[in-house]
C-alpha atoms as a PDB file:
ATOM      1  CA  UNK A   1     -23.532  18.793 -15.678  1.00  0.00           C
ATOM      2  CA  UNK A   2     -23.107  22.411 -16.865  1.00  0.00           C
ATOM      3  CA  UNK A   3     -19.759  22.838 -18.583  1.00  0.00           C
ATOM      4  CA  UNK A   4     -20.554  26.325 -19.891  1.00  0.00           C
ATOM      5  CA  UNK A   5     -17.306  27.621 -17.569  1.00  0.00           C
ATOM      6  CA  UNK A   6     -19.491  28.924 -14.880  1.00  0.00           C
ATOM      7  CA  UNK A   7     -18.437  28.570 -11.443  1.00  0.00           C
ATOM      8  CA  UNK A   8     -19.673  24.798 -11.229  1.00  0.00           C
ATOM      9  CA  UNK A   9     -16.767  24.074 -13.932  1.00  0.00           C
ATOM     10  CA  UNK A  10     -14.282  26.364 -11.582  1.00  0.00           C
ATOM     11  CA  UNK A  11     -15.161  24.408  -8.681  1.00  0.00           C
ATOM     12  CA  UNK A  12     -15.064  21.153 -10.129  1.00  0.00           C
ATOM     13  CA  UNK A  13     -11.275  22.315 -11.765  1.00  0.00           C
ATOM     14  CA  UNK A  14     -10.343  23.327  -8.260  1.00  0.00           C
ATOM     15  CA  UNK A  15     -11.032  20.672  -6.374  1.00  0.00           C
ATOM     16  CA  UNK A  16      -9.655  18.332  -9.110  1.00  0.00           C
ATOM     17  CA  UNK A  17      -6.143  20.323  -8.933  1.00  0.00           C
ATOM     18  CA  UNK A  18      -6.470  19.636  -5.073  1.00  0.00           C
ATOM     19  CA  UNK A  19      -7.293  16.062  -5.437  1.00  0.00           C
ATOM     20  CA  UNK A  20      -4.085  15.647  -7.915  1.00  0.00           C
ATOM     21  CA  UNK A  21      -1.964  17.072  -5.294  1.00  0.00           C
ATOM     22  CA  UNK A  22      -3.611  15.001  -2.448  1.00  0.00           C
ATOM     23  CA  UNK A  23      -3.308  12.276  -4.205  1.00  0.00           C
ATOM     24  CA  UNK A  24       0.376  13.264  -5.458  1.00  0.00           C
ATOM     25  CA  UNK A  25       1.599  13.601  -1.865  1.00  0.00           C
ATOM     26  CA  UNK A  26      -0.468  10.283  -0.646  1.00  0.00           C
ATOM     27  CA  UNK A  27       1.446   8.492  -3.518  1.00  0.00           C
ATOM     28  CA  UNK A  28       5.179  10.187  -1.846  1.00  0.00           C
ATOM     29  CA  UNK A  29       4.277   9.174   1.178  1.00  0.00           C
ATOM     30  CA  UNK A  30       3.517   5.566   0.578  1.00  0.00           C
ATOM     31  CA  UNK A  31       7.104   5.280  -1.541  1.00  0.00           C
ATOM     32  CA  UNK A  32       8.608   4.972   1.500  1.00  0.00           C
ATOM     33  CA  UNK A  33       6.583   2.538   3.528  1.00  0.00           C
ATOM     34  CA  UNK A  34       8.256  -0.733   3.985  1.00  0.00           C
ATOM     35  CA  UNK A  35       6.264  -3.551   5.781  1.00  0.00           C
ATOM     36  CA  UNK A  36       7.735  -6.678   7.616  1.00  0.00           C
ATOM     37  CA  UNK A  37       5.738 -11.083   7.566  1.00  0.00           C
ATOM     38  CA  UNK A  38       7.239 -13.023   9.890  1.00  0.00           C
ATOM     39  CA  UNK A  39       7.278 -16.918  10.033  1.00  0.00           C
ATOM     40  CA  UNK A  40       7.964 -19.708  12.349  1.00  0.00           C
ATOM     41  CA  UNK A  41       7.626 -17.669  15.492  1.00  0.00           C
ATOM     42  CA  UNK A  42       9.661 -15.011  14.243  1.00  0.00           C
ATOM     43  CA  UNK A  43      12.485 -17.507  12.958  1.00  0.00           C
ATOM     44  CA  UNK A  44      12.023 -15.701   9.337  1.00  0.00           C
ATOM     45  CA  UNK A  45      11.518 -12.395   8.420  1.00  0.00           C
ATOM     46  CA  UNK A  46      10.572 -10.885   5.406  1.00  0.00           C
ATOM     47  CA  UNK A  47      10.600  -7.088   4.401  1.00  0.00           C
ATOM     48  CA  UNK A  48       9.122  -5.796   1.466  1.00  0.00           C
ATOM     49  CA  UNK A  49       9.038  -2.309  -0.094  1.00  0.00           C
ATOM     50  CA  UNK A  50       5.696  -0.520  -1.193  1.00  0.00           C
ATOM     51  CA  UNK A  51       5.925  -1.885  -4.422  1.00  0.00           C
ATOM     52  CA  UNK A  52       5.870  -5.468  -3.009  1.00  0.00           C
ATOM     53  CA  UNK A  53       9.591  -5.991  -3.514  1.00  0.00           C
ATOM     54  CA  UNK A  54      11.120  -8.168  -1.070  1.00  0.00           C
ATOM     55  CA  UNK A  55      14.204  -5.992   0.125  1.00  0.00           C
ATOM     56  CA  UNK A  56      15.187  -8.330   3.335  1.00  0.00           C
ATOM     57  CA  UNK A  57      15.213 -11.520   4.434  1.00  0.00           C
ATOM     58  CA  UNK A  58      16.553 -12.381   7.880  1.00  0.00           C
ATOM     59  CA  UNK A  59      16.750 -16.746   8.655  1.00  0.00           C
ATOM     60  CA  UNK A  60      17.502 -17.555  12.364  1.00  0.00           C
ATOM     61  CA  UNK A  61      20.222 -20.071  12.115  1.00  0.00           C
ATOM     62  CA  UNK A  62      18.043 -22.813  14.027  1.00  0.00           C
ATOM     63  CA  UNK A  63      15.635 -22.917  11.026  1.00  0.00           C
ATOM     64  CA  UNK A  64      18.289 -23.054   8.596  1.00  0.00           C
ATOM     65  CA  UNK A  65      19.601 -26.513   9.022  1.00  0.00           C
ATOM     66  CA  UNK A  66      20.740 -28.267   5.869  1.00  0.00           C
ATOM     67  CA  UNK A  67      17.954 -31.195   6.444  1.00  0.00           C
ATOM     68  CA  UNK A  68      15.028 -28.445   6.942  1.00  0.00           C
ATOM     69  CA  UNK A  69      15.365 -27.412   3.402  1.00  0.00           C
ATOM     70  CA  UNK A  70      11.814 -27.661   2.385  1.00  0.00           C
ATOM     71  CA  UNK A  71      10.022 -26.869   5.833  1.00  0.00           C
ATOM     72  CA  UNK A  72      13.149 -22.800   5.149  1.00  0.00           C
ATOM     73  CA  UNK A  73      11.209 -22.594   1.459  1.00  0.00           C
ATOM     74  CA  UNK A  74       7.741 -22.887   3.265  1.00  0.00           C
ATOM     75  CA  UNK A  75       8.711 -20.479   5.933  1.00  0.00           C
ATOM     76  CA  UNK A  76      10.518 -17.981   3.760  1.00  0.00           C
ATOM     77  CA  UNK A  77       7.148 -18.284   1.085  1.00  0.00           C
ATOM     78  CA  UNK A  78       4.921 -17.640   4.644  1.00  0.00           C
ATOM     79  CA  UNK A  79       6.659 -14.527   5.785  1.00  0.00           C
ATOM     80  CA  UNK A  80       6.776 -12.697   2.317  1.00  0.00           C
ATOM     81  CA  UNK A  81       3.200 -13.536   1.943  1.00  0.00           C
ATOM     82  CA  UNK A  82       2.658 -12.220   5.395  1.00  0.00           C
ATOM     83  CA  UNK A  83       4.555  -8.999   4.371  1.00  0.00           C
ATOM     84  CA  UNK A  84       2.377  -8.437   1.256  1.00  0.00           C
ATOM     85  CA  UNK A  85      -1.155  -8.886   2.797  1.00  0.00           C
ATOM     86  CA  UNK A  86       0.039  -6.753   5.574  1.00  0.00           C
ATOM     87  CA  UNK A  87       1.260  -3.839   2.396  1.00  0.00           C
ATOM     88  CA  UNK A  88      -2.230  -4.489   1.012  1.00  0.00           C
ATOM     89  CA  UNK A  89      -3.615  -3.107   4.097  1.00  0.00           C
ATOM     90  CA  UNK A  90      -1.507  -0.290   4.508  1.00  0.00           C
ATOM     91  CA  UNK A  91      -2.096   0.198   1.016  1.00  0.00           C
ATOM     92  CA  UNK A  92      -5.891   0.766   1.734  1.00  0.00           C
ATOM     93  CA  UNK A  93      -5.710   2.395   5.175  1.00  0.00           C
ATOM     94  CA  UNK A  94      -3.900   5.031   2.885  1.00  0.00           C
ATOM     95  CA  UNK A  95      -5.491   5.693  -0.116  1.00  0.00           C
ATOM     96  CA  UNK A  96      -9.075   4.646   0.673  1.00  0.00           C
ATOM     97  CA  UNK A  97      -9.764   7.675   2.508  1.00  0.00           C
ATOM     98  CA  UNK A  98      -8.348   9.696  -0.361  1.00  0.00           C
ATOM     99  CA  UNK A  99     -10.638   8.103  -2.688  1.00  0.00           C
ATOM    100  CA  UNK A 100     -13.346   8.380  -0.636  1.00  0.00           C
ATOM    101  CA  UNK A 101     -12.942  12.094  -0.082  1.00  0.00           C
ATOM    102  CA  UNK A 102     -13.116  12.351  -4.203  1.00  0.00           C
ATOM    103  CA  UNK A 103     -16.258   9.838  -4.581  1.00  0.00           C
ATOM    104  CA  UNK A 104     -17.568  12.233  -1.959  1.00  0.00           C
ATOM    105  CA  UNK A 105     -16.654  15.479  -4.098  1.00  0.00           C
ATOM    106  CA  UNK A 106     -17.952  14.287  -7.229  1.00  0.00           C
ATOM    107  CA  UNK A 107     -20.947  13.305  -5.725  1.00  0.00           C
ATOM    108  CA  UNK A 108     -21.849  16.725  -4.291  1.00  0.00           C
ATOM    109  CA  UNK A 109     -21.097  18.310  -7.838  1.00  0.00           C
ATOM    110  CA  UNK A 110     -24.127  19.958  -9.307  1.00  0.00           C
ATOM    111  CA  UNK A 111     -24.997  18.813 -12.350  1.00  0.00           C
END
């Protein structure tokens, strides 16, 4: 790789500065993505936030029966896991073409 601050080393700089802000943007756009499991036929919800945080959780009263205790954990546990493998791929369909595009880049730097 020639680093002598030729215009290989101006290239690589400016397509670095537009990857940051790419990336930058990609990373403000995700902040707001929430994504929603369900369970039990849609009896539970669960919402989480793009940092995996569960932020809602919405129990149809049918499933919430004070004898149905354990069979309400396992539902609630099914719909947050449901909402986090569903972030995970929203996670991916967002910033794998963004990565992609810079594996791409550096690859076609000379050097």
């Amino acid at each position: 790789m020639n680093l002598d601050g030729g215009p290989g080393l101006e290239k690589l700089l400016d397509n670095t500065r537009q990857l940051q802000q790419d990336l930058a943007r990609a990373q403000e756009e995700f902040s707001s993505v929430t994504v929603q499991g369900t369970a039990g036929g849609g009896a539970v919800k669960a919402t989480v936030d793009s940092n995996g945080v569960l932020t809602d959780l919405r129990i149809t009263p049918a499933v919430a029966a004070p004898d149905n205790a354990q069979g309400l954990a396992d539902l609630v546990l099914a719909a947050v896991r449901e909402a986090q493998r569903a972030l995970a791929v929203r996670h991916e369909e967002h910033f794998v073409p963004l990565l992609k595009s810079l594996d791409s880049q550096l690859g076609n730097f000379p050097g």
